[in-house]
Protein backbone atom coordinates (compact mmCIF):
# COMPACT_ATOMS: atom_id res chain seq x y z
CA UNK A 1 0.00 0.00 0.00
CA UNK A 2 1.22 3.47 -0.62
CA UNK A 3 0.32 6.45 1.61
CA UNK A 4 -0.88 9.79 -0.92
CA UNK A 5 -1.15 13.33 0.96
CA UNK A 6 -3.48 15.20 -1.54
CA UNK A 7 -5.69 18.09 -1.55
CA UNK A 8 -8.70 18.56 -3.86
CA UNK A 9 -10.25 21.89 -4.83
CA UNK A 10 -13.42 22.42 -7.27
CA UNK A 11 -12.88 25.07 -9.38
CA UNK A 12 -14.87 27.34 -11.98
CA UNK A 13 -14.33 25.76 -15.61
CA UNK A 14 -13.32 29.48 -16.57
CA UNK A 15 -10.74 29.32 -13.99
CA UNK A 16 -9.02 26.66 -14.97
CA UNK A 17 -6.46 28.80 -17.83
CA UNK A 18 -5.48 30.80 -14.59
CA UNK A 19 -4.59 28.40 -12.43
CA UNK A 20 -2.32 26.49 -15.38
CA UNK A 21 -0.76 29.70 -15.44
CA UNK A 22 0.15 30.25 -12.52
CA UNK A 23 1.93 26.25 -12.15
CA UNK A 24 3.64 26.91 -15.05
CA UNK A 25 5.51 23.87 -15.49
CA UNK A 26 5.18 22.07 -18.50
CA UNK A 27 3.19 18.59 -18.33
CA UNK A 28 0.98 16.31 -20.49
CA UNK A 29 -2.57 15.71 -21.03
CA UNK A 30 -4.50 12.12 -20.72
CA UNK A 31 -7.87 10.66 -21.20
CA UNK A 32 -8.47 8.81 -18.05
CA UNK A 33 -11.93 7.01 -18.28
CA UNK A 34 -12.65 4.65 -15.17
CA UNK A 35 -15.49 2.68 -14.30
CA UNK A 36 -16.41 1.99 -10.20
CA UNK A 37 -17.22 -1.40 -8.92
CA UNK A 38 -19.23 -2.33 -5.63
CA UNK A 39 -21.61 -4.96 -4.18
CA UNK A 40 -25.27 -4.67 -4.55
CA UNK A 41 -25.82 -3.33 -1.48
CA UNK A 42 -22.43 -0.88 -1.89
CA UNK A 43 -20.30 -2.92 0.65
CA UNK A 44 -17.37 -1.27 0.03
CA UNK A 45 -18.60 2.26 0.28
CA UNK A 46 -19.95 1.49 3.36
CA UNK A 47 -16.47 0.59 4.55
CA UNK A 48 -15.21 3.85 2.84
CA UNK A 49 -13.42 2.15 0.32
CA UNK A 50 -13.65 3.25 -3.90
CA UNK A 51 -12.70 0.65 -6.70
CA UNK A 52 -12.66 1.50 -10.06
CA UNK A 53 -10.77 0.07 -13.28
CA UNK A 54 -9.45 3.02 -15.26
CA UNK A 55 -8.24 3.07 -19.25
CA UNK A 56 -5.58 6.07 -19.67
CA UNK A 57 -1.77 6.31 -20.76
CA UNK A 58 -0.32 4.00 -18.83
CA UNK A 59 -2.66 1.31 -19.92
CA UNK A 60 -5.69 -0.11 -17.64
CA UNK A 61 -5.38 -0.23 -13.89
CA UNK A 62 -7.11 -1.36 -11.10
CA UNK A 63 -7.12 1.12 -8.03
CA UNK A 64 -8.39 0.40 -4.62
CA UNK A 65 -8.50 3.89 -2.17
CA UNK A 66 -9.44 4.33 1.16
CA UNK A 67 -10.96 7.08 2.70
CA UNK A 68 -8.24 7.45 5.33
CA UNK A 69 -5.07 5.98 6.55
CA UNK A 70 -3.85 7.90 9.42
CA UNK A 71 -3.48 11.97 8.52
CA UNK A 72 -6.35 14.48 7.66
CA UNK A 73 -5.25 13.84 3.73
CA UNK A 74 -3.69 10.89 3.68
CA UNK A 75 -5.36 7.60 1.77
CA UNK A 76 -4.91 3.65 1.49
CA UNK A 77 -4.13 3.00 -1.78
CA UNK A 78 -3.70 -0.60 -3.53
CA UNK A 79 -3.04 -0.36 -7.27
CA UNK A 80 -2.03 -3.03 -9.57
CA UNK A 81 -2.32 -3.46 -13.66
CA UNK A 82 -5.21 -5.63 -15.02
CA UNK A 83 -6.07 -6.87 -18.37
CA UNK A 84 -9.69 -7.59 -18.45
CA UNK A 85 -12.77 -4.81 -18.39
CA UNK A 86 -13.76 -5.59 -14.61
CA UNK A 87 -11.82 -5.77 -11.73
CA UNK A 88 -9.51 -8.79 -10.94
CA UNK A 89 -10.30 -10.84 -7.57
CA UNK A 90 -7.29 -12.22 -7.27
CA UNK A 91 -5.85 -8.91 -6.23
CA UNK A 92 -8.73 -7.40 -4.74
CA UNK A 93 -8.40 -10.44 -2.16
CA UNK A 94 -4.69 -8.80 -1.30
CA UNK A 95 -6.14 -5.68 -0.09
CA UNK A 96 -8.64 -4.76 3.15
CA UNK A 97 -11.39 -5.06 0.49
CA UNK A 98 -11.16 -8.51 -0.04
CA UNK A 99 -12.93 -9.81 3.11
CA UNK A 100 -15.58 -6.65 2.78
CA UNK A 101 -16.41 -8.54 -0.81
CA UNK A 102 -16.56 -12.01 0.36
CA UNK A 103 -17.29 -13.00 -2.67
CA UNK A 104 -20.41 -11.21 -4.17
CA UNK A 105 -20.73 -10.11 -7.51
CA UNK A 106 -19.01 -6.50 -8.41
CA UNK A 107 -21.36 -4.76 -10.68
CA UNK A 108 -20.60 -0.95 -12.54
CA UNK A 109 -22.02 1.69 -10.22
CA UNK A 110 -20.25 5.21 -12.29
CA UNK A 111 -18.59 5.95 -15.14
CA UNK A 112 -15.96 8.93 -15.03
CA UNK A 113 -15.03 10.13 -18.35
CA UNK A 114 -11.75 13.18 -17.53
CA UNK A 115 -9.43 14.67 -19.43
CA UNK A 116 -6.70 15.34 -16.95
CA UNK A 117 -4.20 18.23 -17.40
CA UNK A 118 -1.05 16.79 -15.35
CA UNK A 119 1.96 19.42 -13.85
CA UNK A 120 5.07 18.40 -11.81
CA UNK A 121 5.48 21.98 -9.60
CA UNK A 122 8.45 22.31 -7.46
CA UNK A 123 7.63 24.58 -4.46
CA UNK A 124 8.97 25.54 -1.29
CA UNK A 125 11.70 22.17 -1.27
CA UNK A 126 9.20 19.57 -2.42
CA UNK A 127 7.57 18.48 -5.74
CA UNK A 128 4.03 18.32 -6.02
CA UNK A 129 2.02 16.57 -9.03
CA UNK A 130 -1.01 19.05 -10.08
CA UNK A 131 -3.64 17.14 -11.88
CA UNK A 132 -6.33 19.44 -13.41
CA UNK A 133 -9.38 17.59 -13.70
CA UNK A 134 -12.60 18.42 -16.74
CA UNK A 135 -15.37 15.88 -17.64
CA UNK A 136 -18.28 14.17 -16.70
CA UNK A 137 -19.75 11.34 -13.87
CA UNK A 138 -22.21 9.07 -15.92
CA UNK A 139 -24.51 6.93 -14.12
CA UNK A 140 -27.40 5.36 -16.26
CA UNK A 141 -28.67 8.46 -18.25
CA UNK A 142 -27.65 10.75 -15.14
CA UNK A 143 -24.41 13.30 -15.69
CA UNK A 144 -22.74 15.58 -13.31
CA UNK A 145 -19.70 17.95 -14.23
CA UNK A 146 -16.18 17.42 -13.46
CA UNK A 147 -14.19 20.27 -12.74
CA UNK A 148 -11.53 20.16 -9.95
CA UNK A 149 -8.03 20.51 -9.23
CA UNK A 150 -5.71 18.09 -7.31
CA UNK A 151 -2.31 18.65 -5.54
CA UNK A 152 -0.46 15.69 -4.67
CA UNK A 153 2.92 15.47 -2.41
CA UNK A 154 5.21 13.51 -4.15
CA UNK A 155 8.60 14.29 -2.16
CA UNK A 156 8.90 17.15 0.71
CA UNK A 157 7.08 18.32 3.64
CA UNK A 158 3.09 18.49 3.59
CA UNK A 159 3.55 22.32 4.42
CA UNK A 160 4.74 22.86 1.40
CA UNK A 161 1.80 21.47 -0.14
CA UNK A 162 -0.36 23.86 1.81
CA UNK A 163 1.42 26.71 0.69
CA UNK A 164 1.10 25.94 -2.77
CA UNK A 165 -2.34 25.84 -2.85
CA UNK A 166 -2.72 29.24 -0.69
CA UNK A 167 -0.92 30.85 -3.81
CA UNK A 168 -3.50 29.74 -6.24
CA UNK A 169 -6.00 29.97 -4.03
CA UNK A 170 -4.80 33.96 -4.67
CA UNK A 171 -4.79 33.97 -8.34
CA UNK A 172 -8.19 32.18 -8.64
CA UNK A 173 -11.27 30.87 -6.76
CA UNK A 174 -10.98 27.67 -5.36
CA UNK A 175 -13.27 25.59 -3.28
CA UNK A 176 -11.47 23.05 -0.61
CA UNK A 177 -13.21 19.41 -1.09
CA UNK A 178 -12.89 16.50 1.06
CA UNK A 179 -15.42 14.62 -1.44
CA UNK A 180 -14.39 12.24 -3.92
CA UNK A 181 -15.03 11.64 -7.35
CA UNK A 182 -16.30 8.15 -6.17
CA UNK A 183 -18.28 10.09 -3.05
CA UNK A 184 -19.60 12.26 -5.95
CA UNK A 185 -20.33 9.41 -8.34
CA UNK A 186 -22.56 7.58 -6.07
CA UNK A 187 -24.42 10.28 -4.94
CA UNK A 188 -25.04 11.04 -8.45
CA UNK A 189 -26.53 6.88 -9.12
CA UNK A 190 -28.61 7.01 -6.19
CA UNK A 191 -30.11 10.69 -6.42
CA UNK A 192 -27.98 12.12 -3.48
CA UNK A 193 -26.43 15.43 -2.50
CA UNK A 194 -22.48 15.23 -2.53
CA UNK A 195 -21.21 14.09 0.93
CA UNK A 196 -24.65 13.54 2.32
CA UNK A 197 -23.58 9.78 3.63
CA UNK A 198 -20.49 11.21 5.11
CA UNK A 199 -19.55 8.63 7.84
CA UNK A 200 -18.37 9.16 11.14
CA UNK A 201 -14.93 9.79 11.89
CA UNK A 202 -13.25 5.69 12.94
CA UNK A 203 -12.37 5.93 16.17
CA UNK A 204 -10.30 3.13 18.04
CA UNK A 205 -9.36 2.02 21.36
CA UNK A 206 -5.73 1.82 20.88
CA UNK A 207 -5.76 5.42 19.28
CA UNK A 208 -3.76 8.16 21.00
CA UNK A 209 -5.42 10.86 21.34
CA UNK A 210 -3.56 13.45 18.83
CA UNK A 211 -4.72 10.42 16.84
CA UNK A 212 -8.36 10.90 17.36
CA UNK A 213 -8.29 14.80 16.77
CA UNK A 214 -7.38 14.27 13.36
CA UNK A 215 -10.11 11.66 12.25
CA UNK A 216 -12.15 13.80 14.20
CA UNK A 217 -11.22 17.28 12.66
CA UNK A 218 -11.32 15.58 8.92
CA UNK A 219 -14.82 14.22 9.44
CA UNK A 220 -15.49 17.68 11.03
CA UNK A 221 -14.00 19.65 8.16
CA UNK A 222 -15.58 17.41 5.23
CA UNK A 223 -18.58 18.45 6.42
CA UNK A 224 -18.22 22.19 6.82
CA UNK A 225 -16.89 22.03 3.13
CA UNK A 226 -19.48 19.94 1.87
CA UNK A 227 -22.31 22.37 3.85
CA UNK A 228 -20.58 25.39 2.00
CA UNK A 229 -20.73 23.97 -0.95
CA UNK A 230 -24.56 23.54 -0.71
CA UNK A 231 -25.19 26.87 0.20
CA UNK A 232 -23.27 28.37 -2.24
CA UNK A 233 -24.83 25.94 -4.74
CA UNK A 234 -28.94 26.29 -3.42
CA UNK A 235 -29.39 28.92 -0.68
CA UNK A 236 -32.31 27.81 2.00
CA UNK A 237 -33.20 27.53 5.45
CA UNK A 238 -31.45 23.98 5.85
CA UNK A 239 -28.39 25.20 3.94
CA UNK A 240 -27.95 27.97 6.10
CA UNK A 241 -28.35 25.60 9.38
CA UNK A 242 -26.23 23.12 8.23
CA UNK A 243 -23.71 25.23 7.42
CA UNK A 244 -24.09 26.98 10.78
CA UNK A 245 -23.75 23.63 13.05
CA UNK A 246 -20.82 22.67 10.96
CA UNK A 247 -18.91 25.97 12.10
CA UNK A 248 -20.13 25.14 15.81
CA UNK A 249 -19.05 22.18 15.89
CA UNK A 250 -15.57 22.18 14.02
CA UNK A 251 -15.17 24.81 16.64
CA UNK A 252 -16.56 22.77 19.28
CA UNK A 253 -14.01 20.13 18.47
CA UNK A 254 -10.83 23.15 18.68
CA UNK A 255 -11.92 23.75 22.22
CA UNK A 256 -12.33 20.22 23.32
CA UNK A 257 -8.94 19.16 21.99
CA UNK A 258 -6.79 21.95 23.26
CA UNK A 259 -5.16 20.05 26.12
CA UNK A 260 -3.85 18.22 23.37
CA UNK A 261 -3.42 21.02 20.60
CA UNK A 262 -2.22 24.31 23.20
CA UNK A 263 -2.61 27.18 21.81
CA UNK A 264 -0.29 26.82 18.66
CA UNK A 265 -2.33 28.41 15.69
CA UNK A 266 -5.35 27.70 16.85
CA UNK A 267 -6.96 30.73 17.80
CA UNK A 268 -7.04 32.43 14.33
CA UNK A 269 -8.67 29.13 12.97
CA UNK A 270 -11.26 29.53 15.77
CA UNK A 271 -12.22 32.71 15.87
CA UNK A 272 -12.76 32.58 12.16
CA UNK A 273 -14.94 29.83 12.91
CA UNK A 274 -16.88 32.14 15.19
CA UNK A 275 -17.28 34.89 12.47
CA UNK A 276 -18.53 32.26 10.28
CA UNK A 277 -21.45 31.40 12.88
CA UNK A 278 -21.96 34.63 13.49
CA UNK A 279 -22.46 35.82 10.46
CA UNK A 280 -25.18 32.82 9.39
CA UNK A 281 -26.94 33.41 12.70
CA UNK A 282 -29.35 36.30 11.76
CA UNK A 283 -30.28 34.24 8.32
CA UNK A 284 -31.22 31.42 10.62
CA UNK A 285 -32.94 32.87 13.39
CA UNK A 286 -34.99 34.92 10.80
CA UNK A 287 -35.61 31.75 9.23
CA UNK A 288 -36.61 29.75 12.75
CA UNK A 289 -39.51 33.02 13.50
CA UNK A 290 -40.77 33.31 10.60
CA UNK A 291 -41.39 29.66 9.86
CA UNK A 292 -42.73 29.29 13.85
CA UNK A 293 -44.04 32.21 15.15
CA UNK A 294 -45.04 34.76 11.71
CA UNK A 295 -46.27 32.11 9.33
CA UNK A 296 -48.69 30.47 12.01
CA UNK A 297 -50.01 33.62 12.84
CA UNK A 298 -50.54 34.46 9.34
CA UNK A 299 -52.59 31.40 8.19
CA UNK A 300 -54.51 31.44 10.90
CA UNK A 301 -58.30 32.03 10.53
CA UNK A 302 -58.92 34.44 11.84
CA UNK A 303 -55.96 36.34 11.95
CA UNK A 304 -55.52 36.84 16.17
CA UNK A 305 -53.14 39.97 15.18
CA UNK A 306 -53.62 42.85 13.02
CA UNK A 307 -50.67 44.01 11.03
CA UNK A 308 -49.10 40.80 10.34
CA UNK A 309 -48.62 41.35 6.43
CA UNK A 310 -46.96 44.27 7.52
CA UNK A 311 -44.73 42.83 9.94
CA UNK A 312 -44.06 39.71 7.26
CA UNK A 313 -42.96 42.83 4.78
CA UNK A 314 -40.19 44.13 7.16
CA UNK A 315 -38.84 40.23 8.48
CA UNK A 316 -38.65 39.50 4.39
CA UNK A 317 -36.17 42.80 3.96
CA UNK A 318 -34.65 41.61 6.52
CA UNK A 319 -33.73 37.82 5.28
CA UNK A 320 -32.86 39.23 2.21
CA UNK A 321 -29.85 41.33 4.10
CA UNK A 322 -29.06 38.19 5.95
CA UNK A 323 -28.65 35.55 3.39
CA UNK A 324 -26.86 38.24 1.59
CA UNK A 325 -24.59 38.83 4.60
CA UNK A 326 -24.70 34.42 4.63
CA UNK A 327 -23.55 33.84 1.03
CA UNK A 328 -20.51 36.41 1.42
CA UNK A 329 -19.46 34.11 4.10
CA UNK A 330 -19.50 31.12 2.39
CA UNK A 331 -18.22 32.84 -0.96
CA UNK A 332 -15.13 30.80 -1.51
CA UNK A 333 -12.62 34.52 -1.27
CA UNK A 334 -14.08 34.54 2.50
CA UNK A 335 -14.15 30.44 2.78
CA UNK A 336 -12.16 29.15 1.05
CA UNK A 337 -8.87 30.60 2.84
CA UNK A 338 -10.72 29.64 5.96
CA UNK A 339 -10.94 25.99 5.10
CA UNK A 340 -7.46 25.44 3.94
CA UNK A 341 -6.15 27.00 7.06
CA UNK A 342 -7.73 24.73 9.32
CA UNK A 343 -7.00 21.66 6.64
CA UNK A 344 -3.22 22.50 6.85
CA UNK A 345 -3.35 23.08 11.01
CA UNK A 346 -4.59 19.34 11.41
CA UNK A 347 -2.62 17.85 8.86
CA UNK A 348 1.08 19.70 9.53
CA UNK A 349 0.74 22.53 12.15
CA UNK A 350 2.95 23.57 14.67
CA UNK A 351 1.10 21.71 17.65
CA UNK A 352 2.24 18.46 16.09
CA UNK A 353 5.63 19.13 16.52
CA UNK A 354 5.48 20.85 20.12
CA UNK A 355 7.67 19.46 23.01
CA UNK A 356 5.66 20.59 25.59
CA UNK A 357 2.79 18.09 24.13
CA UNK A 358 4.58 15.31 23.57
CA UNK A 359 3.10 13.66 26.38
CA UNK A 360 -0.29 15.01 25.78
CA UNK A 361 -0.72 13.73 21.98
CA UNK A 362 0.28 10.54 23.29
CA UNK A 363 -2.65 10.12 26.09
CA UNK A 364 -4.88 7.25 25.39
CA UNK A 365 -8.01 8.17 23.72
CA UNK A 366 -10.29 6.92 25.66
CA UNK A 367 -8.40 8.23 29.11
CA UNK A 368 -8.66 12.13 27.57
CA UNK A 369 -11.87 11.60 26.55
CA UNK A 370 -13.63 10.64 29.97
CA UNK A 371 -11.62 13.39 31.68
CA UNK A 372 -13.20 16.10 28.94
CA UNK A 373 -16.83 14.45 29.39
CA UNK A 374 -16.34 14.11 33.20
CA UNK A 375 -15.25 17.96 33.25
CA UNK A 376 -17.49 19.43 30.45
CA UNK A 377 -20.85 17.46 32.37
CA UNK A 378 -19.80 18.86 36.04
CA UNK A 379 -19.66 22.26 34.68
CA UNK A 380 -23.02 21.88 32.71
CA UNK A 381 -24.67 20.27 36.52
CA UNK A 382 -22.74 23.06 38.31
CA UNK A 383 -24.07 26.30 36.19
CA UNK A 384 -27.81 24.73 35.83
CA UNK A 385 -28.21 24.47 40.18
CA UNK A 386 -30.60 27.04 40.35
CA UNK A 387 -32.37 27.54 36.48
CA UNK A 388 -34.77 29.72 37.70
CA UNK A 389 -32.74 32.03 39.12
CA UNK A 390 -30.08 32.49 36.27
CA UNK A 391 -31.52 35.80 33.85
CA UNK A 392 -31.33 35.41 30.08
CA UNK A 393 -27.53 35.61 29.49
CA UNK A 394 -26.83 32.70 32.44
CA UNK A 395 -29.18 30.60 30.82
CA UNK A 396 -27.36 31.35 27.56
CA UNK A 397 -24.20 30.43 28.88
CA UNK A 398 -25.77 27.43 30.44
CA UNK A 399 -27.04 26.72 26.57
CA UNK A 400 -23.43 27.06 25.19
CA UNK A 401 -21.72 24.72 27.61
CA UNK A 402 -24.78 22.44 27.19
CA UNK A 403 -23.86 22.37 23.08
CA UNK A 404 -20.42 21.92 23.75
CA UNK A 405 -21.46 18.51 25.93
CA UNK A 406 -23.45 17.37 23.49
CA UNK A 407 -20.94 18.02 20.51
CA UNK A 408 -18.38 16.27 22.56
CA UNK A 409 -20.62 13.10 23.29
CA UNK A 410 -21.36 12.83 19.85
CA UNK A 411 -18.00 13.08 18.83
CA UNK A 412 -16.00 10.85 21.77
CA UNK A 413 -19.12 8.07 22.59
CA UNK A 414 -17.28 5.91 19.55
CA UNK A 415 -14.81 5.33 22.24
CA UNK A 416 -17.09 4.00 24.99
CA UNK A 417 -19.55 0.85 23.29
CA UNK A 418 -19.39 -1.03 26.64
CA UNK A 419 -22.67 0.69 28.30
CA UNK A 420 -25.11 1.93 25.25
CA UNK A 421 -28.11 2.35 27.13
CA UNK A 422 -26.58 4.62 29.62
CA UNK A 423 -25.11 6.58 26.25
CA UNK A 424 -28.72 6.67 25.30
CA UNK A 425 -30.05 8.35 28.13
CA UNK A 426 -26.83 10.93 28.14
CA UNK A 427 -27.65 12.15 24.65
CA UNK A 428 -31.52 12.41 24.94
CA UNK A 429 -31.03 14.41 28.51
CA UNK A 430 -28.63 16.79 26.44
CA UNK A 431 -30.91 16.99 23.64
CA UNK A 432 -33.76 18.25 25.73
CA UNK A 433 -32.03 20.46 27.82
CA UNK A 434 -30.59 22.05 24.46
CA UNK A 435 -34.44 22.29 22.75
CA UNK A 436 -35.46 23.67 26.27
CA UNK A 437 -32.95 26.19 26.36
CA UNK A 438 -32.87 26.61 22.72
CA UNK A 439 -36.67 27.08 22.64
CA UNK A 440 -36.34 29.89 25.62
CA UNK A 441 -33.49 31.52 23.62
CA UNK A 442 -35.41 31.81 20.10
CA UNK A 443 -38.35 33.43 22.40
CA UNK A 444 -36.00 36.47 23.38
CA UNK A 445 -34.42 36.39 19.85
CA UNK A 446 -37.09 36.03 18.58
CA UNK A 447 -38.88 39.26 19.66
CA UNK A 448 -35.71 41.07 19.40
CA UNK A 449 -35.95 40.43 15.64
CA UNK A 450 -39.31 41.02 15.15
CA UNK A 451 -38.96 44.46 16.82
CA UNK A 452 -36.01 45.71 14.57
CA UNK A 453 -37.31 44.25 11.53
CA UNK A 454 -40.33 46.11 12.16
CA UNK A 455 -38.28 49.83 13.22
CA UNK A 456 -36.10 49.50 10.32
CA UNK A 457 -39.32 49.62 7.81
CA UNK A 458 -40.79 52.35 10.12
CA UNK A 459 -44.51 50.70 10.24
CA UNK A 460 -45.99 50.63 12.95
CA UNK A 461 -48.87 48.01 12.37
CA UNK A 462 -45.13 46.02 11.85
CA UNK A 463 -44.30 47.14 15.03
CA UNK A 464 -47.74 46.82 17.02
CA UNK A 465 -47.76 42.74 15.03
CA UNK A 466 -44.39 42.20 16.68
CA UNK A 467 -44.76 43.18 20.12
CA UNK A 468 -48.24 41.02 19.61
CA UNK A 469 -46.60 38.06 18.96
CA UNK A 470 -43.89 37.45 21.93
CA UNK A 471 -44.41 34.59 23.51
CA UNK A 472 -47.27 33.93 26.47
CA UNK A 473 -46.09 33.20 29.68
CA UNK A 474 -47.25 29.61 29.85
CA UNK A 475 -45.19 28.85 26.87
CA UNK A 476 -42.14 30.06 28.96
CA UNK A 477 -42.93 28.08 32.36
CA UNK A 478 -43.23 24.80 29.93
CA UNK A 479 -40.18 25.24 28.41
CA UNK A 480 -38.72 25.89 32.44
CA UNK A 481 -39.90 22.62 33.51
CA UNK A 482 -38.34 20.88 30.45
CA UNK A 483 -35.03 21.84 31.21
CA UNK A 484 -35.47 21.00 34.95
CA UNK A 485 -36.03 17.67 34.11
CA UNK A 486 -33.42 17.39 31.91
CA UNK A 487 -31.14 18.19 33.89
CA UNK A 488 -32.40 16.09 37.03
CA UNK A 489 -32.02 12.97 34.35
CA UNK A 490 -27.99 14.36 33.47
CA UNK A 491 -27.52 14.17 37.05
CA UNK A 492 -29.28 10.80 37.95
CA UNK A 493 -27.91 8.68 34.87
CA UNK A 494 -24.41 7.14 35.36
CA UNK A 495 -21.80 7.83 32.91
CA UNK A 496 -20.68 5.96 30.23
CA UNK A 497 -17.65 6.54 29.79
């Protein structure tokens, strides 16, 4: 098996002249056309392996990949000459595959069809092989475009890999992908958004813990790419959220790690992160009130408020500014950078390296992980004592450290299978305190919202409609008791870890 470091980019077609410019080194072009293999029931993607038998200069070759093998970039790969059209078992059975297999028939799933623009750059001490990727996916009468650019590390250090790609990143846009052409091409035969079947990060008992960061921040990463990507590509309500969580939790996962990290470069990564969040949130709130408090109250019949068409008026100026704000966000100029900085901190950034950590990356995943959960739950017990007393920014506090719990059960519980039922109760407790808290949150957001909406179009049947609406008193007591209980289960329930 050889061990690839590569990044992948999707690119305008129109950009591609400028970023063979700016390689400059003279290369070739091929026809690569490859057809994937799987089970019927797509064993091996399940198992995050790709297979496909591709025709180009070299002759035909059979290529098995992995989706990881240790680093945020790095990938299994088995590859071998064949002669006939399909793959050949006899080598499949050599690899991981050949047990996932077992056997069953491999059937065509994709067809790729690529003309691939190759460049050998030499940057920064180490050589990198550019591939510049235009065609097609093909399955059945279905097509999707091809249009992306890949950097692979052939000698040298990984940063100089990174720092490559931030200078054409520069010279043209570029949009960091951790999806595959064979993530792609399935989603394209079974009617799927790219990286919607995303799998978990693979976890391990005999990981170290630097060990689990890594799977953890490239699962964590994928996913903010492939939510930025679907914003940019269909703006909506469930764009905007996903995109949102994605940011939370990538951050979520910065500040969980960071007796492993320090402080090494993370910061700047975080708090652009944050700015991300924050500048999605007013899209998605205005999204959450008008979908459950405005509409509602506008179908109703009767209307119970007067001046609600006037109030719906001001809250759609206002989504307009915020998806506007939203999309500038997730432009790739603003993202992209963004994306490749935290992609090149996990894969070759200083805290790998630090002496002072040694000892730190090294800790036993499962041993850092029950001291985070043990520390992150007392804290979440400790500031929800007395919920009735706390005023609106405790209880928002209480809501943030309640989030982080729940992002870091979600993310560390691989680690613990020995007591699921206890895991079970853990993440439903969390759940409901967050929709508790959540729900008291969106009622003072909510309102806030409604009210500026309304004084920024200067109408005030707008304004009259919003004060109308705030929430009654009985709503808030209900949503009180919730998060009682919740948090009476988080303290009864033993842990599982």
């Amino acid at each position: 098996m050889d061990r690839e470091i590569e990044l992948k980019f999707l690119i305008a077609p129109e950009a591609s002249d400028a970023i063979l410019d700016r390689l400059g080194a003279q290369g070739a072009v091929r026809r690569l056309d490859a057809t994937y293999y799987d089970t019927a029931d797509h064993a091996l993607r399940r198992a995050g392996f790709g297979l496909r038998v591709r025709d180009g200069d070299g002759g035909r070759k059979q290529t098995l990949k992995s989706a990881s093998a240790g680093g945020v970039f790095a990938r299994g790969e088995w590859e071998a000459p064949v002669s006939g059209p399909g793959p050949d078992r006899d080598l499949l059975d050599q690899t991981p595959a050949g047990r996932i297999v077992n056997g069953d028939v491999l059937a065509p799933v994709f067809a790729a069809r690529v003309e691939r623009t190759l460049r050998l750059v030499e940057h920064g001490g180490a050589v990198i092989e550019a591939a510049l990727d235009r065609g097609e996916l093909q399955a059945g009468t279905d097509r999707a475009a091809v249009s992306e650019l890949e950097l692979e590390l052939k000698t040298g250090q990984p940063a100089a890999l990174f720092d490559l790609a931030r200078d054409l990143m520069a010279h043209a846009p570029l949009r960091l992908s951790l999806v595959s052409k064979a993530e792609r091409g399935y989603a394209l035969a079974l009617g799927e958004a790219p990286g919607a079947r995303r799998e978990a990060a693979v976890l391990t008992r005999d990981m170290a813990a630097a060990e689990a960061f890594q799977a953890l921040g490239n699962t964590a990463l994928g996913r903010l790419c492939v939510a930025a990507e679907a914003l940019a590509d269909l703006p909506g309500p469930d764009a905007v959220h996903n995109l949102r969580v994605a940011a939370r939790r990538l951050r979520a996962l910065l500040k969980l790690f960071r007796p492993v990290t320090g402080k090494l470069a993370a910061t700047p990564a975080s708090d652009a992160l944050k700015a991300l969040a924050n500048a999605l949130g007013p899209a998605r709130d205005l999204d959450v009130y008008i979908a459950e408090t405005w509409r509602p109250a506008a179908e109703a019949d009767p209307q119970p408020v007067e001046g609600l068409a006037a109030l719906g008026k001001a809250l759609i100026e206002a989504q307009q500014v915020a998806y506007s704000r939203a999309l500038e966000a997730a432009a790739p100029d603003r993202f992209g950078p963004l994306a490749l900085d935290v992609a090149a901190w996990l894969e070759a950034g200083d805290w790998l390296s630090d002496p002072e950590r040694v000892e730190d990356r090294g800790t036993p995943a499962r041993v850092f992980a029950a001291g985070r959960l043990k520390k992150l739950s007392k804290d979440v017990l400790a500031r929800g004592e007395d919920l009735e007393a706390l005023d609106h920014e405790e209880r928002h506090a209480l809501r943030i450290r309640g989030k982080g719990l729940r992002y870091a059960i979600d993310a560390l519980a691989p680690l613990f299978p020995d007591h699921p039922k206890r895991l079970e109760r853990w993440s439903a407790a969390n759940r409901d305190l967050q929709d508790a808290l959540g729900g008291l949150n969106d009622q003072a957001l909510g309102a806030s919202l409604a009210r500026d909406a309304a004084l920024a179009e200067g109408d005030p049947q707008a304004a009259y409609a919003a004060g109308a609406l705030s929430a009654a008193p009985e709503t808030t007591d209900k949503l009180m008791r919730e998060a009682k209980a919740a948090l009476a289960e988080l303290k009864a329930v033993k842990p599982f870890w």
